[in-house]
C-alpha atoms as a PDB file:
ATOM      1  CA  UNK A   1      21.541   3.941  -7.011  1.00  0.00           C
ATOM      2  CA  UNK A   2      21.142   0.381  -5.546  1.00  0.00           C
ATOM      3  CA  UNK A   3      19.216  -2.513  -6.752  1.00  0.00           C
ATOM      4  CA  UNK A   4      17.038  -4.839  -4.269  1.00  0.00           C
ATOM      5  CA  UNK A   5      15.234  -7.424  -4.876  1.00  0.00           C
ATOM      6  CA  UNK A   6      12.220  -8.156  -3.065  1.00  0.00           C
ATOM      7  CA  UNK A   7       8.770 -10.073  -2.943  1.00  0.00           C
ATOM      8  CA  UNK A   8       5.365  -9.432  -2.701  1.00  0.00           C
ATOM      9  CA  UNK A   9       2.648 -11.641  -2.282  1.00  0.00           C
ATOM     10  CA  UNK A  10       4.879 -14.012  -3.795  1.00  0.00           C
ATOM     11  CA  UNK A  11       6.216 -12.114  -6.732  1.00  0.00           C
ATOM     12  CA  UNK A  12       9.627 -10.560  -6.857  1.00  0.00           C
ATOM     13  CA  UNK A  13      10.371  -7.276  -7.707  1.00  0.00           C
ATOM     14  CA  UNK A  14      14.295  -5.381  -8.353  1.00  0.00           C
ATOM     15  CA  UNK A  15      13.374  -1.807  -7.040  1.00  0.00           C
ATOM     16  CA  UNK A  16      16.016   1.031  -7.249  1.00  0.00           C
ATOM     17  CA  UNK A  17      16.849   2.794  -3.769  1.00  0.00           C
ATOM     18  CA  UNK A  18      19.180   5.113  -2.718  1.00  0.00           C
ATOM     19  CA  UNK A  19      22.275   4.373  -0.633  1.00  0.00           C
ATOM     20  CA  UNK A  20      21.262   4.449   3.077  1.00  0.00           C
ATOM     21  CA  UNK A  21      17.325   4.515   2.104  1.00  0.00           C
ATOM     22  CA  UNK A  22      17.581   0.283   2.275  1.00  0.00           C
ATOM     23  CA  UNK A  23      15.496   0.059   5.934  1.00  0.00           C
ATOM     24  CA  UNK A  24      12.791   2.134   4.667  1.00  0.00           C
ATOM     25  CA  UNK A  25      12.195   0.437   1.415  1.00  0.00           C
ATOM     26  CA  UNK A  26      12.192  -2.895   3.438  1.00  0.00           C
ATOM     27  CA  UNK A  27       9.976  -1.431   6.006  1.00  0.00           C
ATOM     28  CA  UNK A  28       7.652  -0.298   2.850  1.00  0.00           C
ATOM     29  CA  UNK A  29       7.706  -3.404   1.184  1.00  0.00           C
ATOM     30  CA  UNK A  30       6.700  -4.971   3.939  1.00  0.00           C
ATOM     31  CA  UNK A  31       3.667  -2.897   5.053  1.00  0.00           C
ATOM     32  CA  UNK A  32       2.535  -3.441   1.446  1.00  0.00           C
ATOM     33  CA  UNK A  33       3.420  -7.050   1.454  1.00  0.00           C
ATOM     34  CA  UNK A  34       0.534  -6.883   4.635  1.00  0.00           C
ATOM     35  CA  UNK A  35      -2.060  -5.004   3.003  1.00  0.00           C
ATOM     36  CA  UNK A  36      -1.883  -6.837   0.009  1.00  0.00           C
ATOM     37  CA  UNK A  37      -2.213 -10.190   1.545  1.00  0.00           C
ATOM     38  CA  UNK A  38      -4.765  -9.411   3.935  1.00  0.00           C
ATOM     39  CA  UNK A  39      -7.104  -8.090   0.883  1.00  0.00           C
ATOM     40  CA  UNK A  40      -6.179 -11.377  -0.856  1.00  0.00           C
ATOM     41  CA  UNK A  41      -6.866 -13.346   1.856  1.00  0.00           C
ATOM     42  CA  UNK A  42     -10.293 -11.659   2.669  1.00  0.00           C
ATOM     43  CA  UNK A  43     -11.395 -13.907  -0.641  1.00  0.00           C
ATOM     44  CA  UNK A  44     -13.827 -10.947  -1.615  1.00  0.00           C
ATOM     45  CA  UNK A  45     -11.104  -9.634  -4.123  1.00  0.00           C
ATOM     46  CA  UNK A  46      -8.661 -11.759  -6.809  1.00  0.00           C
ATOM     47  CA  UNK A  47      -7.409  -9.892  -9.214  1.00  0.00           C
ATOM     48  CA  UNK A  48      -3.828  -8.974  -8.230  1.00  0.00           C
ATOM     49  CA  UNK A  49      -4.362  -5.222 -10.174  1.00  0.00           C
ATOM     50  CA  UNK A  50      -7.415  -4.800  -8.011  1.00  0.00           C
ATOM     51  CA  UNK A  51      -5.338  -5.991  -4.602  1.00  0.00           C
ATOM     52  CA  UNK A  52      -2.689  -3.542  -5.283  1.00  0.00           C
ATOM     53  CA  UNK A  53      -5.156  -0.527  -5.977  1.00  0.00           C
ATOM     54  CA  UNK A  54      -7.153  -1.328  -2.800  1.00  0.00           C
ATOM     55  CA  UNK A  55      -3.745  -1.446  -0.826  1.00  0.00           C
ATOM     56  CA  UNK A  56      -2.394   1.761  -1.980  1.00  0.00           C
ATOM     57  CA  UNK A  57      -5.895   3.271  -1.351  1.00  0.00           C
ATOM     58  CA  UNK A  58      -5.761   1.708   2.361  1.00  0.00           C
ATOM     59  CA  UNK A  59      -2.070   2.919   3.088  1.00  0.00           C
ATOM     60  CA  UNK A  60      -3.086   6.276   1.581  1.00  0.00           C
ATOM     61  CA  UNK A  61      -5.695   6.722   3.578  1.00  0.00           C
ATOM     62  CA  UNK A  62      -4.400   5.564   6.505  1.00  0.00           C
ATOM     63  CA  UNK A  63      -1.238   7.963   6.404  1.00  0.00           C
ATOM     64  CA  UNK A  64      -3.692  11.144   5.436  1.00  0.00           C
ATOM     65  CA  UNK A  65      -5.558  10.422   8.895  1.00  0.00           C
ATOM     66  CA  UNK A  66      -2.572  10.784  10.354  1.00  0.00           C
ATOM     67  CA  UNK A  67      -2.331  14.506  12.739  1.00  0.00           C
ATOM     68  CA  UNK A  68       0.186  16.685  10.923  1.00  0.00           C
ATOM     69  CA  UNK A  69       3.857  17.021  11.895  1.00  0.00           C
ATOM     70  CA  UNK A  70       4.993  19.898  13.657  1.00  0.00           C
ATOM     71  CA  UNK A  71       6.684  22.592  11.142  1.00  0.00           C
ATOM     72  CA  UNK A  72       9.669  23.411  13.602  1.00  0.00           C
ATOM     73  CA  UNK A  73      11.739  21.651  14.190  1.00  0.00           C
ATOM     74  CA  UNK A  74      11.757  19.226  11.740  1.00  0.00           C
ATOM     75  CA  UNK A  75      10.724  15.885  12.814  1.00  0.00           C
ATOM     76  CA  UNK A  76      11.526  12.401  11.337  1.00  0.00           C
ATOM     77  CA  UNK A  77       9.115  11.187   8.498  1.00  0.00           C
ATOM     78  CA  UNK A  78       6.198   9.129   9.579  1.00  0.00           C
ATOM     79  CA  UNK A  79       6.510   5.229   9.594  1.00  0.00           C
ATOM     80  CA  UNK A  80       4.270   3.802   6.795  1.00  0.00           C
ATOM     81  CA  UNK A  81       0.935   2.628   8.116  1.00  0.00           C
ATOM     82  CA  UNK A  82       0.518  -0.928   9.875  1.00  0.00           C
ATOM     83  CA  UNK A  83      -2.083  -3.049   7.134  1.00  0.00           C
ATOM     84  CA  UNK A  84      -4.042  -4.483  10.192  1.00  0.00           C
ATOM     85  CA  UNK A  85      -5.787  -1.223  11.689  1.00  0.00           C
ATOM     86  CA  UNK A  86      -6.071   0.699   7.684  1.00  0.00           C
ATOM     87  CA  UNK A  87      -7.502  -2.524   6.923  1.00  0.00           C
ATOM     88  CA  UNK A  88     -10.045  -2.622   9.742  1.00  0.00           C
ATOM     89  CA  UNK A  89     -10.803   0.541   9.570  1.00  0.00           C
ATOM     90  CA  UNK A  90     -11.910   1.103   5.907  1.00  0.00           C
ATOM     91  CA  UNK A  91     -15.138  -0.119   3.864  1.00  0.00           C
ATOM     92  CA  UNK A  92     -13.449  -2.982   1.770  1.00  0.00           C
ATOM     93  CA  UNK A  93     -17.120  -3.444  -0.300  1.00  0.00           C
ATOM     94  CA  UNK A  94     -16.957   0.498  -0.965  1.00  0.00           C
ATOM     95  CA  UNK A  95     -13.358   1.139  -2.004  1.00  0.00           C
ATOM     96  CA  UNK A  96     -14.023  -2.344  -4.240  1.00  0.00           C
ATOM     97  CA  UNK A  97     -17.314  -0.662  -5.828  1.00  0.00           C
ATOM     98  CA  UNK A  98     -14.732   2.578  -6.260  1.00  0.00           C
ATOM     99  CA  UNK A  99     -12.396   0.588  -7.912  1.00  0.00           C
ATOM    100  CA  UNK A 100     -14.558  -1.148 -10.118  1.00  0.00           C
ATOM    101  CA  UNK A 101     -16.360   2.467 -11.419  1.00  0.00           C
ATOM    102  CA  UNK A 102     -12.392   3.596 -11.610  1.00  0.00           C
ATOM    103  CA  UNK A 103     -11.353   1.034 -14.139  1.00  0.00           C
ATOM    104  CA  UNK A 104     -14.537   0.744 -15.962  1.00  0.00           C
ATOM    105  CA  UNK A 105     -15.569  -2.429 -17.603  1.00  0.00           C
ATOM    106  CA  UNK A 106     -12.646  -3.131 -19.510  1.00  0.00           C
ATOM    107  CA  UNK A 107     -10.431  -3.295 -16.364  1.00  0.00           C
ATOM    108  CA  UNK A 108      -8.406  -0.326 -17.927  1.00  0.00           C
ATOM    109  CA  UNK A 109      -8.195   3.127 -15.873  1.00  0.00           C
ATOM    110  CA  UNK A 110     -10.651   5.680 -17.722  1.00  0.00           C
END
């Protein structure tokens, strides 16, 4: 398996991928690299825990709306959602209120 190193919102990160797989990791990375710095730079959240859960909530979200591929024939896998219309389209202030109830007042998942 190959090593590359990346960066998001600043900090690098060596992620394993497999041969051939190199585009889509990039293409991941950057779609997370997005979300992550348009929660940051929303200035309602800080903590860089917090900014990654409410990213990975966003892109989830936004690739469950998505209509379902066709069974047959098989057809290429989805690209990863685009951070500016998950962004838009989701309740910041209530994912923040679910993340906060999540983690609990420690900051630790319950």
């Amino acid at each position: 398996m190959k090593q590359i190193e990346v960066t998001i919102m600043g900090q690098s990160y060596i992620l394993g991928c497999p041969e051939g797989g190199e585009a889509s990791l990039l293409e991941a990375v950057g779609n997370v690299d997005r979300e992550m710095s348009a929660i940051r730079d929303g200035g309602r959240v800080k903590a860089r825990e917090r900014i990654a859960v409410l990213a990975a909530l966003n892109l989830a979200y936004a690739l469950a709306e998505r209509p379902a591929a066709p069974k047959s024939p098989p057809a290429p896998a989805p690209a990863p959602a685009s951070a500016s219309s998950s962004s838009e389209d989701i309740d910041i202030d209530a994912l923040i209120h679910r993340v906060d109830q999540a983690l609990g007042a420690d900051g630790q998942l319950l």
